[in-house]
C-alpha atoms as a PDB file:
ATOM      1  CA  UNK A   1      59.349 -16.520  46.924  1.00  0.00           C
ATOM      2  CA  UNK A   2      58.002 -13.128  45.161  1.00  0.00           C
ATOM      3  CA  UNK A   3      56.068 -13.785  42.441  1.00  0.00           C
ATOM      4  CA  UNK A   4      58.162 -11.105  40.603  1.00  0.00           C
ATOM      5  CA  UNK A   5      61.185 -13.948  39.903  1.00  0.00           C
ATOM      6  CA  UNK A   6      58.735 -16.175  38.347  1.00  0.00           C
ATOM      7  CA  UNK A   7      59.606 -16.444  34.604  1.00  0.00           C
ATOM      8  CA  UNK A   8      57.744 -18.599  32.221  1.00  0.00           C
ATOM      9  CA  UNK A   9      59.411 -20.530  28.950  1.00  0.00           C
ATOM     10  CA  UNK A  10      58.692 -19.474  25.889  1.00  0.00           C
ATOM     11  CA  UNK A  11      58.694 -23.126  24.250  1.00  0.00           C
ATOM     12  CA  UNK A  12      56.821 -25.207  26.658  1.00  0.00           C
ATOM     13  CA  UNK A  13      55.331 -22.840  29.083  1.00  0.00           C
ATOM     14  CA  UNK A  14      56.454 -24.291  31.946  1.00  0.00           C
ATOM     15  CA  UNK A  15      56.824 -21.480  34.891  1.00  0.00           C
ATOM     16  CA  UNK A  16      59.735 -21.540  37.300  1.00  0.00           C
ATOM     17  CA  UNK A  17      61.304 -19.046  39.522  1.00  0.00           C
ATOM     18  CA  UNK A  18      64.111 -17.346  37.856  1.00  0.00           C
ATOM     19  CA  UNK A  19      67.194 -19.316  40.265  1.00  0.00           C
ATOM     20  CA  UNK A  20      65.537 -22.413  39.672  1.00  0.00           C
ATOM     21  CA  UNK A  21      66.236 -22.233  35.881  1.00  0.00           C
ATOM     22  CA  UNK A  22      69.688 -20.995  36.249  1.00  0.00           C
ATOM     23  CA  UNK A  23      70.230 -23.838  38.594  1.00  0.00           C
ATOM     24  CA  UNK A  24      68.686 -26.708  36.756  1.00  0.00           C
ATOM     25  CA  UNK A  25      67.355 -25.402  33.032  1.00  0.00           C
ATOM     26  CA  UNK A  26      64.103 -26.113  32.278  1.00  0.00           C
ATOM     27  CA  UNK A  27      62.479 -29.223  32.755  1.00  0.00           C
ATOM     28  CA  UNK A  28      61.114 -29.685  29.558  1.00  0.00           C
ATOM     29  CA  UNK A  29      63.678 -27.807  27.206  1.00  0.00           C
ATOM     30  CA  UNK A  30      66.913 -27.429  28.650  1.00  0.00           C
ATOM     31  CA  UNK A  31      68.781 -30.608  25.891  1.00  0.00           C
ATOM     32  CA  UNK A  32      68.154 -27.834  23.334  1.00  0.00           C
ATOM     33  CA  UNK A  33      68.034 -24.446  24.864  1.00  0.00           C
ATOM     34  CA  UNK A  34      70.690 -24.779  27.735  1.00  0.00           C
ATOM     35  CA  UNK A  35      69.502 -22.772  29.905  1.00  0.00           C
ATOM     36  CA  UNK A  36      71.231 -23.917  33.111  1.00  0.00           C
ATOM     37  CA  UNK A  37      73.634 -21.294  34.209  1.00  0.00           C
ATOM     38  CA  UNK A  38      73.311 -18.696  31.244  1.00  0.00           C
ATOM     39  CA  UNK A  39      71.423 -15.822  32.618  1.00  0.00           C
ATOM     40  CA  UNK A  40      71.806 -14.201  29.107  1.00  0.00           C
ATOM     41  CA  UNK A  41      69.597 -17.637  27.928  1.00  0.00           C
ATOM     42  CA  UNK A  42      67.027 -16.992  30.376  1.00  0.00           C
ATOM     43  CA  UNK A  43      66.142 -13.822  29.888  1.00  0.00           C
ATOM     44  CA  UNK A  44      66.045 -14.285  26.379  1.00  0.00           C
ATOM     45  CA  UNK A  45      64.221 -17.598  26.192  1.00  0.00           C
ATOM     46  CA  UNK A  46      61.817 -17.256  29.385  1.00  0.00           C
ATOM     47  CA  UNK A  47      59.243 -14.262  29.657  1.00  0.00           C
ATOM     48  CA  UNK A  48      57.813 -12.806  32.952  1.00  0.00           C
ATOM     49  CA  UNK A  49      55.031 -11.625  31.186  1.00  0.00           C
ATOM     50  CA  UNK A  50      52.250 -14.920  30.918  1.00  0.00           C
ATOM     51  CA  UNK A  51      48.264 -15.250  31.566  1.00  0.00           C
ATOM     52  CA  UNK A  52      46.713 -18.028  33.873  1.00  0.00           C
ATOM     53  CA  UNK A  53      48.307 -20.850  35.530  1.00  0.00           C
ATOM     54  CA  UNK A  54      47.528 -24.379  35.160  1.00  0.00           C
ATOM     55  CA  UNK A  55      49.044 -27.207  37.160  1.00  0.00           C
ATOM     56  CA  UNK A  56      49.447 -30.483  35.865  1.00  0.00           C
ATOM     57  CA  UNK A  57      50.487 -33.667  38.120  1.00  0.00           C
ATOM     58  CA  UNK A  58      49.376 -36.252  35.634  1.00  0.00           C
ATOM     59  CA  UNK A  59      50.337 -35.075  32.073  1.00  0.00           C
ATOM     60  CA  UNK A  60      49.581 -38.298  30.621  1.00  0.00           C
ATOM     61  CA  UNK A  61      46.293 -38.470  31.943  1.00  0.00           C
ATOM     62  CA  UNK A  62      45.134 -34.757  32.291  1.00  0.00           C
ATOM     63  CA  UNK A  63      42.519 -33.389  30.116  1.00  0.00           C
ATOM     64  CA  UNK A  64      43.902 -29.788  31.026  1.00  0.00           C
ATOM     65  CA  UNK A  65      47.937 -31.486  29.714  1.00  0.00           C
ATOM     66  CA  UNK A  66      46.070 -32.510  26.449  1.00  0.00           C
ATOM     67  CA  UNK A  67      44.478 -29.051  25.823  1.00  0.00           C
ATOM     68  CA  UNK A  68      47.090 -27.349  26.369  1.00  0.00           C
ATOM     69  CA  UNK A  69      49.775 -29.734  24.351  1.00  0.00           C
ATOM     70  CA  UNK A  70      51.327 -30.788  27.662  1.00  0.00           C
ATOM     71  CA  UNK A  71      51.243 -34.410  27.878  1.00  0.00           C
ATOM     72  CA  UNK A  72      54.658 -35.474  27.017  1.00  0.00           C
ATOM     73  CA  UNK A  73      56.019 -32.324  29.580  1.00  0.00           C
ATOM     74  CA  UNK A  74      56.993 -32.789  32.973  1.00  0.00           C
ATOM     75  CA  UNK A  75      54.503 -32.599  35.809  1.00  0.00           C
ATOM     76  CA  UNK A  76      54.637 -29.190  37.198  1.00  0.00           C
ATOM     77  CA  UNK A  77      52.524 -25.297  36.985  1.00  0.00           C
ATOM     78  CA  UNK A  78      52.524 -24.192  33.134  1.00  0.00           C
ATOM     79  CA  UNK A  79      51.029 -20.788  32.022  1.00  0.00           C
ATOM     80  CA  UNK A  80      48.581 -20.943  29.712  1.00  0.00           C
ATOM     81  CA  UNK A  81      49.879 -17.814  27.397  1.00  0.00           C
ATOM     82  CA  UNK A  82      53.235 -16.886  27.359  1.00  0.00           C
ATOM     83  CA  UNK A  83      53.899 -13.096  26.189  1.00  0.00           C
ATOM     84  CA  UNK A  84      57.049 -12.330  24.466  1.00  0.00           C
ATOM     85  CA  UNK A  85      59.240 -12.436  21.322  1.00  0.00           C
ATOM     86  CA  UNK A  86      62.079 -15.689  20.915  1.00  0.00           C
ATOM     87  CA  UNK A  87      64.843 -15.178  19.077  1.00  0.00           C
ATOM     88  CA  UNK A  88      65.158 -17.097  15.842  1.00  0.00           C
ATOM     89  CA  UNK A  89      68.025 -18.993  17.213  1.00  0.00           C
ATOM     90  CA  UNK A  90      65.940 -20.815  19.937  1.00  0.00           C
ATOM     91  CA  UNK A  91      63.211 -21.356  17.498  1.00  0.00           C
ATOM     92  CA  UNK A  92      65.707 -23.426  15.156  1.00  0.00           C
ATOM     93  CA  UNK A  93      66.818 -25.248  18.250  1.00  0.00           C
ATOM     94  CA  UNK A  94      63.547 -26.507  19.124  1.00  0.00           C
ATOM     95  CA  UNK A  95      62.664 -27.037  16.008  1.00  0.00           C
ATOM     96  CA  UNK A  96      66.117 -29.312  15.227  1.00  0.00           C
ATOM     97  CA  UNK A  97      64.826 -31.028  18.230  1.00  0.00           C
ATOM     98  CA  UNK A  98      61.336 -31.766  16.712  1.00  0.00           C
ATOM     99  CA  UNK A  99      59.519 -29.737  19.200  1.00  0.00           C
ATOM    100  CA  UNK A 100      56.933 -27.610  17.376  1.00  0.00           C
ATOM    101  CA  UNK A 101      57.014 -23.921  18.458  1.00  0.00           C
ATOM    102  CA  UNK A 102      54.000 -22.654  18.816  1.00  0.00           C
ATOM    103  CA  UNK A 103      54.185 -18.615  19.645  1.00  0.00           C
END
């Protein structure tokens, strides 16, 4: 896998390759941003641009999950910044789903 498909969502920070969000959405997000098979949605909602990696197996009981506002997220490697811009429409969706957007 190239490092170059690796794409990192812009809500929960969770970083997949690019086919694995097409094929199954993300993880965390994908009841509000429906992402599975809407390359339009994945490019707009996922960035390739991100700093630091941080992989969590235990979110409930990981110090790391807790600093980083990962403990109700799904186990899995999470960047620790996310760089990009989402558009208002994704940031109404999370936030009709309670989720907090933090840019």
């Amino acid at each position: 896998m190239s490092l170059r498909t690796l794409r990192a969502c812009m809500i929960c920070s969770i970083v997949l390759p690019q086919s694995k969000f097409n094929r199954e959405g993300c993880p965390n997000c994908e009841t509000f941003l429906e992402l599975r098979g809407n390359l339009d949605g994945i490019q707009e909602a996922t960035s390739q641009v991100y700093e630091g990696l941080v992989t969590v197996t235990d979110p409930q009981r990981s110090w790391v999950a807790k600093w980083q506002r990962l403990q109700d997220y799904a186990p899995g490697t999470y960047a620790i910044k996310v760089v990009g811009v989402l558009p208002d429409e994704y940031v109404s969706a999370a936030e009709s789903a309670g989720v907090k957007y933090i840019p």
